[in-house]
PDB file of N, CA and C in Angstrom:
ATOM      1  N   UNK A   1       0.862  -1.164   0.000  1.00  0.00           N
ATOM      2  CA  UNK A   1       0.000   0.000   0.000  1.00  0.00           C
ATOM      3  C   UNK A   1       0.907   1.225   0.000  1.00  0.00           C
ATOM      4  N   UNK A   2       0.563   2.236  -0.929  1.00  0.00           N
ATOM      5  CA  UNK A   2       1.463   3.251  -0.563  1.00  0.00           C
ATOM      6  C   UNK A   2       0.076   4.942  -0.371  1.00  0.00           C
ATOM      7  N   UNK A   3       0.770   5.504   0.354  1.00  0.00           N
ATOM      8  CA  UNK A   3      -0.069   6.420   0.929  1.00  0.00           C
ATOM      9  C   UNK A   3       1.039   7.506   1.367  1.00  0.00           C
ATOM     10  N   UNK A   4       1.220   9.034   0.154  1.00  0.00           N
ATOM     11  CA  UNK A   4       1.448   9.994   0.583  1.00  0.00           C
ATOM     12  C   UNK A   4       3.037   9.516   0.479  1.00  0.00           C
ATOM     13  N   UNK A   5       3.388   9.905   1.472  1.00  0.00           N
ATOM     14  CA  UNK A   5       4.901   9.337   0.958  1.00  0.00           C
ATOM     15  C   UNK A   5       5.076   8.247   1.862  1.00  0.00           C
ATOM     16  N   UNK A   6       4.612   7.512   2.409  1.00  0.00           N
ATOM     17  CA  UNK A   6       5.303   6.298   3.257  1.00  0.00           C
ATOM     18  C   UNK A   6       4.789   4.782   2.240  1.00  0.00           C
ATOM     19  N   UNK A   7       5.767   4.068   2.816  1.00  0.00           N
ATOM     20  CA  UNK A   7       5.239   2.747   2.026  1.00  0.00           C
ATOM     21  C   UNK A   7       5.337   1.365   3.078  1.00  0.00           C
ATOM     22  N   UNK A   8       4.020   1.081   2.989  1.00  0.00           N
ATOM     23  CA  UNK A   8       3.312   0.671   4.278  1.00  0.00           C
ATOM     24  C   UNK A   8       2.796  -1.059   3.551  1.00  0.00           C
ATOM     25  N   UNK A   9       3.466  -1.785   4.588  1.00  0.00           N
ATOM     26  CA  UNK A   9       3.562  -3.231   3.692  1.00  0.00           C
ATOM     27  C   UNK A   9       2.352  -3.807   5.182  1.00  0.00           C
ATOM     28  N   UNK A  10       1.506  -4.499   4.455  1.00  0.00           N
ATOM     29  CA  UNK A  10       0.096  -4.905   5.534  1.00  0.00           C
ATOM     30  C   UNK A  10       0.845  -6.519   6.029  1.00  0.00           C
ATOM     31  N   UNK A  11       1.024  -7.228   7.223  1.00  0.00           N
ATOM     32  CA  UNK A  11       1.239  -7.991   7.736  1.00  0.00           C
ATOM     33  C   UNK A  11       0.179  -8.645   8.767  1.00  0.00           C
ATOM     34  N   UNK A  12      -0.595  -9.502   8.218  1.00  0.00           N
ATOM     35  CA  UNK A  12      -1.555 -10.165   9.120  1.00  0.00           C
ATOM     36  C   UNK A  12      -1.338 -10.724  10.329  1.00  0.00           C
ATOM     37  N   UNK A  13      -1.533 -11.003  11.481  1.00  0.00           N
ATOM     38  CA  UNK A  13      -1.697 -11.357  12.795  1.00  0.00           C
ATOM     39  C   UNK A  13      -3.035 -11.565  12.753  1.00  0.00           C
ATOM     40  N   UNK A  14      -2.882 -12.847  13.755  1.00  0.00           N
ATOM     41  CA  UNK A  14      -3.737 -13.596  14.523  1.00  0.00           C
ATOM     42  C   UNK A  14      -3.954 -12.888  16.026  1.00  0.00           C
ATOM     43  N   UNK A  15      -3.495 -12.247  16.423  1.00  0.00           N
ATOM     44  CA  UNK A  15      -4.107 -11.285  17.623  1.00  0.00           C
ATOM     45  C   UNK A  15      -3.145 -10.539  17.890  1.00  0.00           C
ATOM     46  N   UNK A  16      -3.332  -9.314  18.575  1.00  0.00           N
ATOM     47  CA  UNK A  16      -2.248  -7.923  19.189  1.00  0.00           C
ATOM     48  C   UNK A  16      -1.165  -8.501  19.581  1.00  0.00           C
ATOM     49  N   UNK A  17      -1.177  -9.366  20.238  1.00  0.00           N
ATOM     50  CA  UNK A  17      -0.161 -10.214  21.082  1.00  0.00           C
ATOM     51  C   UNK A  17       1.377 -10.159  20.887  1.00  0.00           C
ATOM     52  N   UNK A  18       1.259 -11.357  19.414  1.00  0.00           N
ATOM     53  CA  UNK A  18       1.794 -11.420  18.241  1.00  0.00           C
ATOM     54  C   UNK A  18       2.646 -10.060  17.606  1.00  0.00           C
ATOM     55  N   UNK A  19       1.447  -9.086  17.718  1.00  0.00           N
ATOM     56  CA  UNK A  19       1.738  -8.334  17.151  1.00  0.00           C
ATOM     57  C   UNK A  19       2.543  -7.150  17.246  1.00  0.00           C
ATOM     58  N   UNK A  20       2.215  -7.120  18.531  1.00  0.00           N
ATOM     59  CA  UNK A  20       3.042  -6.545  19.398  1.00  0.00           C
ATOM     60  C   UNK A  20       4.417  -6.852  19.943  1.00  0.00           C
ATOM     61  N   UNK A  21       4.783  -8.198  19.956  1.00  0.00           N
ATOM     62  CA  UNK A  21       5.761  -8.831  20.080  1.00  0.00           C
ATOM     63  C   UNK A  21       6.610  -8.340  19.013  1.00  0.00           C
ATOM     64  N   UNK A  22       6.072  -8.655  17.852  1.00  0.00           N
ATOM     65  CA  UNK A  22       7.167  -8.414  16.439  1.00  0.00           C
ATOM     66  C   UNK A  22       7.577  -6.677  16.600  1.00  0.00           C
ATOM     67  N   UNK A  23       6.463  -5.902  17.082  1.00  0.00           N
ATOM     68  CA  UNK A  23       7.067  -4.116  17.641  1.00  0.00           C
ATOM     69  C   UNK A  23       7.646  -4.125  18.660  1.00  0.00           C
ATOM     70  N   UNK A  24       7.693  -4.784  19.649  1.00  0.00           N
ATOM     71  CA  UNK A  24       8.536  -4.749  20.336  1.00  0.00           C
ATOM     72  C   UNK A  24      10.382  -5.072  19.983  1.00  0.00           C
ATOM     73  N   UNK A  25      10.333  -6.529  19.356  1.00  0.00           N
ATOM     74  CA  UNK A  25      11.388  -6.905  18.873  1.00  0.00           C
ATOM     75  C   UNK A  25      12.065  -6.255  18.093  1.00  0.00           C
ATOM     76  N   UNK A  26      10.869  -5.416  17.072  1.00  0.00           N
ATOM     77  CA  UNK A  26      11.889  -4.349  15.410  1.00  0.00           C
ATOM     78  C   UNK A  26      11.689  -5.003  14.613  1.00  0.00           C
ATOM     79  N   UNK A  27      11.334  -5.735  14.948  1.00  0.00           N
ATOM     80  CA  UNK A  27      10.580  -7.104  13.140  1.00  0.00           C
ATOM     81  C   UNK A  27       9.178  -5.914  12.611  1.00  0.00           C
ATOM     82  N   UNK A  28       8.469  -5.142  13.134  1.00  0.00           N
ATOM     83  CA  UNK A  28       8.158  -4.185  12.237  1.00  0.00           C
ATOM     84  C   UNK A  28       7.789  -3.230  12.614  1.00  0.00           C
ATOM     85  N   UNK A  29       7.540  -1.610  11.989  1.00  0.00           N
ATOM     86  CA  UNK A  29       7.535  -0.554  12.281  1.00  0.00           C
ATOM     87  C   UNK A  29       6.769   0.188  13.395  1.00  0.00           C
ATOM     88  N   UNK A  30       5.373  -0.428  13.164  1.00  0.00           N
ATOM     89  CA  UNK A  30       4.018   0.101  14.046  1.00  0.00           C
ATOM     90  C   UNK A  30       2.809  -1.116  13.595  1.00  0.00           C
ATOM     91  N   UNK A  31       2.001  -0.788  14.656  1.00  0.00           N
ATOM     92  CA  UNK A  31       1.081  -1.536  14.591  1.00  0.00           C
ATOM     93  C   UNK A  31      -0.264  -1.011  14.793  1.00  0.00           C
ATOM     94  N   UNK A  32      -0.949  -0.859  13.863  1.00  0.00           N
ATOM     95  CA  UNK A  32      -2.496  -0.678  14.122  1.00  0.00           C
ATOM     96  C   UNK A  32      -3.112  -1.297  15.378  1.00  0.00           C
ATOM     97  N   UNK A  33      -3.433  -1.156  16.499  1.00  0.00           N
ATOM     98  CA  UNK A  33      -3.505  -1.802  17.557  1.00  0.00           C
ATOM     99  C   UNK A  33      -4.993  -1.271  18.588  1.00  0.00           C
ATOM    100  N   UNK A  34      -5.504  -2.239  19.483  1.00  0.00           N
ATOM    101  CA  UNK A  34      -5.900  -1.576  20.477  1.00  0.00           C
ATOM    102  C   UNK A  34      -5.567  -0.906  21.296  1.00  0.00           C
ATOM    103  N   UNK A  35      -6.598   0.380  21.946  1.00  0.00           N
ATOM    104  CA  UNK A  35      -6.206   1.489  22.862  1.00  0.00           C
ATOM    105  C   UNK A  35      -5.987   1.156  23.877  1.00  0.00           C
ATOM    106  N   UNK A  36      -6.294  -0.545  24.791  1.00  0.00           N
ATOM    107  CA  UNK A  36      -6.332  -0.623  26.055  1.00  0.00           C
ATOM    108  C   UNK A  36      -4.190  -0.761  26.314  1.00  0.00           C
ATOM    109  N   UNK A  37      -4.305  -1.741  24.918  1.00  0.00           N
ATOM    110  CA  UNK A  37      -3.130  -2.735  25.328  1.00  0.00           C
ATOM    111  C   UNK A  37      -1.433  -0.917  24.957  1.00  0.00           C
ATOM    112  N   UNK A  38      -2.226  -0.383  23.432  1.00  0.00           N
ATOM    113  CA  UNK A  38      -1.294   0.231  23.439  1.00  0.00           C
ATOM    114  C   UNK A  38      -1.260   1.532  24.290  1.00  0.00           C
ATOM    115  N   UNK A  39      -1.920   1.852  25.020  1.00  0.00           N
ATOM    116  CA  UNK A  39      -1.621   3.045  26.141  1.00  0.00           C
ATOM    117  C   UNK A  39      -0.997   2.358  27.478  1.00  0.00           C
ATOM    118  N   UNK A  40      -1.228   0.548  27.829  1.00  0.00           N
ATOM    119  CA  UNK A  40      -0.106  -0.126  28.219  1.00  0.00           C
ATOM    120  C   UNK A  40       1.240  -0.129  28.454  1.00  0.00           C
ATOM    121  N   UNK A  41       1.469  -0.066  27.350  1.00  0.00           N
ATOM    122  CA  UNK A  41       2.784  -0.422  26.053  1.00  0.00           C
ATOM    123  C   UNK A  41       3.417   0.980  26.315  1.00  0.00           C
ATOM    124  N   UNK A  42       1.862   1.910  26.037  1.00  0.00           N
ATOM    125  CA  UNK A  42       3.206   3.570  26.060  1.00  0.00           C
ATOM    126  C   UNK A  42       3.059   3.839  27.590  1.00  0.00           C
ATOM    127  N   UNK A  43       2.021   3.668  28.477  1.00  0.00           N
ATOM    128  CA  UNK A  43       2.694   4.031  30.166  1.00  0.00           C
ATOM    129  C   UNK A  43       4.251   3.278  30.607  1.00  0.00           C
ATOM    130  N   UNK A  44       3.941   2.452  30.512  1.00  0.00           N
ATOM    131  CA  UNK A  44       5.047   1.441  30.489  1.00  0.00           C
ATOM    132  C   UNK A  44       6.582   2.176  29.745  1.00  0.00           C
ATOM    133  N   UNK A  45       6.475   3.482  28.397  1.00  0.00           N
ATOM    134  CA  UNK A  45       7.313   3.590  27.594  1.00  0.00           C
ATOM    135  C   UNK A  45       8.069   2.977  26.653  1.00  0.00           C
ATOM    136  N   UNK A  46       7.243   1.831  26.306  1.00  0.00           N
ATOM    137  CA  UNK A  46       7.832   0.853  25.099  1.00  0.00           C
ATOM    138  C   UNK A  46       7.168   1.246  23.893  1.00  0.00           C
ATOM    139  N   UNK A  47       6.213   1.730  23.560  1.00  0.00           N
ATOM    140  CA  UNK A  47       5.870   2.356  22.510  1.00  0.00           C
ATOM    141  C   UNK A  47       5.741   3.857  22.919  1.00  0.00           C
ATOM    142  N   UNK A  48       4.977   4.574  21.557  1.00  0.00           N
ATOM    143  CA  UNK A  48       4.226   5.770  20.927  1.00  0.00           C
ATOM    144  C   UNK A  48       3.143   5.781  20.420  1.00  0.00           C
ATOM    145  N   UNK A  49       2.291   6.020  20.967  1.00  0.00           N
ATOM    146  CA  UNK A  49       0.986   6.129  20.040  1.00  0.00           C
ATOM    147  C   UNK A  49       0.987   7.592  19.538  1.00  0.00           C
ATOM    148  N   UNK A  50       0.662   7.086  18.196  1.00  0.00           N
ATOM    149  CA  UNK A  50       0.773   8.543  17.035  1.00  0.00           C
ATOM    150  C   UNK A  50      -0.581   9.117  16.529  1.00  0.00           C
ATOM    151  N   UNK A  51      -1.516   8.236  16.649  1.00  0.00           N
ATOM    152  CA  UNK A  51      -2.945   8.608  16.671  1.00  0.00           C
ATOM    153  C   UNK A  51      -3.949   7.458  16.880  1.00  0.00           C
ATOM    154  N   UNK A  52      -4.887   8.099  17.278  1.00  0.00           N
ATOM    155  CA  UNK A  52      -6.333   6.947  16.689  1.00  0.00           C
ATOM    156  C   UNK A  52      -6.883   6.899  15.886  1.00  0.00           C
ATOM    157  N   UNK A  53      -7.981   5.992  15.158  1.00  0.00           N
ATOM    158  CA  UNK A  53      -8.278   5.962  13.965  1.00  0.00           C
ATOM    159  C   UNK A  53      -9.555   6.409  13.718  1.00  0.00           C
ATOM    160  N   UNK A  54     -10.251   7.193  15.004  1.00  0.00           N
ATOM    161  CA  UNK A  54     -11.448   7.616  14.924  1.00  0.00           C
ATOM    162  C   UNK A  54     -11.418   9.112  14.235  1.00  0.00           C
ATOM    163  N   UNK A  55     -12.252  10.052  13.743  1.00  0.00           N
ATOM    164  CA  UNK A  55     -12.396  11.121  13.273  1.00  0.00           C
ATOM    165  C   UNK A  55     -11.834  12.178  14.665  1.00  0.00           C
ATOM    166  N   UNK A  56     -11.766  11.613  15.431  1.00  0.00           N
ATOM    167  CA  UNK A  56     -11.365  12.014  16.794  1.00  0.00           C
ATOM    168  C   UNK A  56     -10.511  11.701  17.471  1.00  0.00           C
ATOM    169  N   UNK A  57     -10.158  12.746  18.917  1.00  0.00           N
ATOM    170  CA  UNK A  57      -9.344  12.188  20.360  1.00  0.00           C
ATOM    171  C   UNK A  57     -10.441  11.019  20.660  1.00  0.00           C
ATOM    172  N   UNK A  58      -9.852  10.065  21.357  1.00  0.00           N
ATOM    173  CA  UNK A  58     -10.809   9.030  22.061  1.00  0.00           C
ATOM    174  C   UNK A  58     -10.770   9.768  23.034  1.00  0.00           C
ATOM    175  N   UNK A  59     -11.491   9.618  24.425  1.00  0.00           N
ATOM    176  CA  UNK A  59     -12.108   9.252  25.966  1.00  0.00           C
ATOM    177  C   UNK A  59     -10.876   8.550  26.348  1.00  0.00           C
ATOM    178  N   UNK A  60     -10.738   7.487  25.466  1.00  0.00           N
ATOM    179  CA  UNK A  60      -9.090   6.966  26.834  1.00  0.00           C
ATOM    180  C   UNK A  60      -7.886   7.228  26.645  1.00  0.00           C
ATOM    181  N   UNK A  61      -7.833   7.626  25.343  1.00  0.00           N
ATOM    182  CA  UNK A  61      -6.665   8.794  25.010  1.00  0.00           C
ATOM    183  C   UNK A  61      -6.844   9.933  24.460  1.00  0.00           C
ATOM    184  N   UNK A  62      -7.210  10.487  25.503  1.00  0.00           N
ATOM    185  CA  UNK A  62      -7.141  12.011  25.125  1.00  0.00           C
ATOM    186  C   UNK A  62      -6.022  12.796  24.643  1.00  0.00           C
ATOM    187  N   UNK A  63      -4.736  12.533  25.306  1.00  0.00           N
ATOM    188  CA  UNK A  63      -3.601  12.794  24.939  1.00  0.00           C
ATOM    189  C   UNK A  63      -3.104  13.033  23.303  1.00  0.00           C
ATOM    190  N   UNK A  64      -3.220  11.752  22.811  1.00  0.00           N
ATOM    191  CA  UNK A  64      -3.453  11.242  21.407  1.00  0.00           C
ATOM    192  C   UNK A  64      -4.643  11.839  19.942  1.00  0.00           C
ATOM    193  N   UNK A  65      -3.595  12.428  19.167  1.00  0.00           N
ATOM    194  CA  UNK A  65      -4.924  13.221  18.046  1.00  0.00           C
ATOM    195  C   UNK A  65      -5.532  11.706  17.534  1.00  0.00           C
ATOM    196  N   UNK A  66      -6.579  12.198  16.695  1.00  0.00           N
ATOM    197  CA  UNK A  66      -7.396  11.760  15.968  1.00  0.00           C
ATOM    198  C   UNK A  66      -6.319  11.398  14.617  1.00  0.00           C
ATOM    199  N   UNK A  67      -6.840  10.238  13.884  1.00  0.00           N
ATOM    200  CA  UNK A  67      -5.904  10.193  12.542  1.00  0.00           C
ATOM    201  C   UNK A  67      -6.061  11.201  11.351  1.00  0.00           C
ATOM    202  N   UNK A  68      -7.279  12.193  11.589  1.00  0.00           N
ATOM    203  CA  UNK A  68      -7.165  12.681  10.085  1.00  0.00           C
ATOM    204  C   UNK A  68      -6.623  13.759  10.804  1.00  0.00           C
ATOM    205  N   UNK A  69      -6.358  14.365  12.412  1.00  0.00           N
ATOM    206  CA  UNK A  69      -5.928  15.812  13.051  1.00  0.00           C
ATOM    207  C   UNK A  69      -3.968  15.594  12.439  1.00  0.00           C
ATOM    208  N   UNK A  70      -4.220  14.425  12.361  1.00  0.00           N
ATOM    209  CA  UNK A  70      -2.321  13.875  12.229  1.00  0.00           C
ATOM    210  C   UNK A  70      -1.907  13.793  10.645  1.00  0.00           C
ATOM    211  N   UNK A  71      -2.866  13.505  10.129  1.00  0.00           N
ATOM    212  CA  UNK A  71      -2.283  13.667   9.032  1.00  0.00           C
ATOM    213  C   UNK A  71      -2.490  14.767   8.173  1.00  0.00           C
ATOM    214  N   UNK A  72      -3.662  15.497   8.524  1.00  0.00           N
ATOM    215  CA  UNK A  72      -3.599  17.415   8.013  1.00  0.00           C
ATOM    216  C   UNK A  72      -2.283  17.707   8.962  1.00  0.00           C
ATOM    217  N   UNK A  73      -1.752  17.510   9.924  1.00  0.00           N
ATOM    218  CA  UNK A  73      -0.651  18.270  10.286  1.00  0.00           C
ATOM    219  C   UNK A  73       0.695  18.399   9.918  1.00  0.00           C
ATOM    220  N   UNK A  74       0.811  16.942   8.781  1.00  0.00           N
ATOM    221  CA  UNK A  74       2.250  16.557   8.585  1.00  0.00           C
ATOM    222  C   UNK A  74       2.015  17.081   6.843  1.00  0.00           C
ATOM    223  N   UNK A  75       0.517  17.777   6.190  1.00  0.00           N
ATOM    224  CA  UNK A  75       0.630  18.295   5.022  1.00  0.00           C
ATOM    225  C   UNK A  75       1.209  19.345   5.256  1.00  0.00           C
TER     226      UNK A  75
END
């Protein structure tokens, strides 16, 4: 998939878990993920969450823009 200038290769998982494991390790970049596990992940400081995928801030991350607030910002 390419989108804008990044080039974004889709890797299926069988659950976050998994998936998270391979971001943790560096086997791959980011992960489309849930809000419970990845605000986890970033209290903890092992990740970044860069946005959500709602038209919006969520309720449990407020902190965190919305995906379209993130990507009008980097035009």
């Amino acid at each position: 998939m390419h989108m804008g200038q990044v080039n974004i290769l889709h890797v299926p998982y069988r659950g976050g878990a998994q998936a998270y494991n391979d971001l943790l390790g560096g086997r791959v970049d980011m992960v489309f993920g849930n809000i419970p596990e990845a605000l986890r992940l970033s209290r903890e400081g092992q990740v970044r969450p860069l946005a959500v995928t709602g038209a919006g801030r969520s309720p449990q991350a407020p902190d965190v823009p919305g995906w379209q607030s993130s990507c009008r910002a980097t035009r």
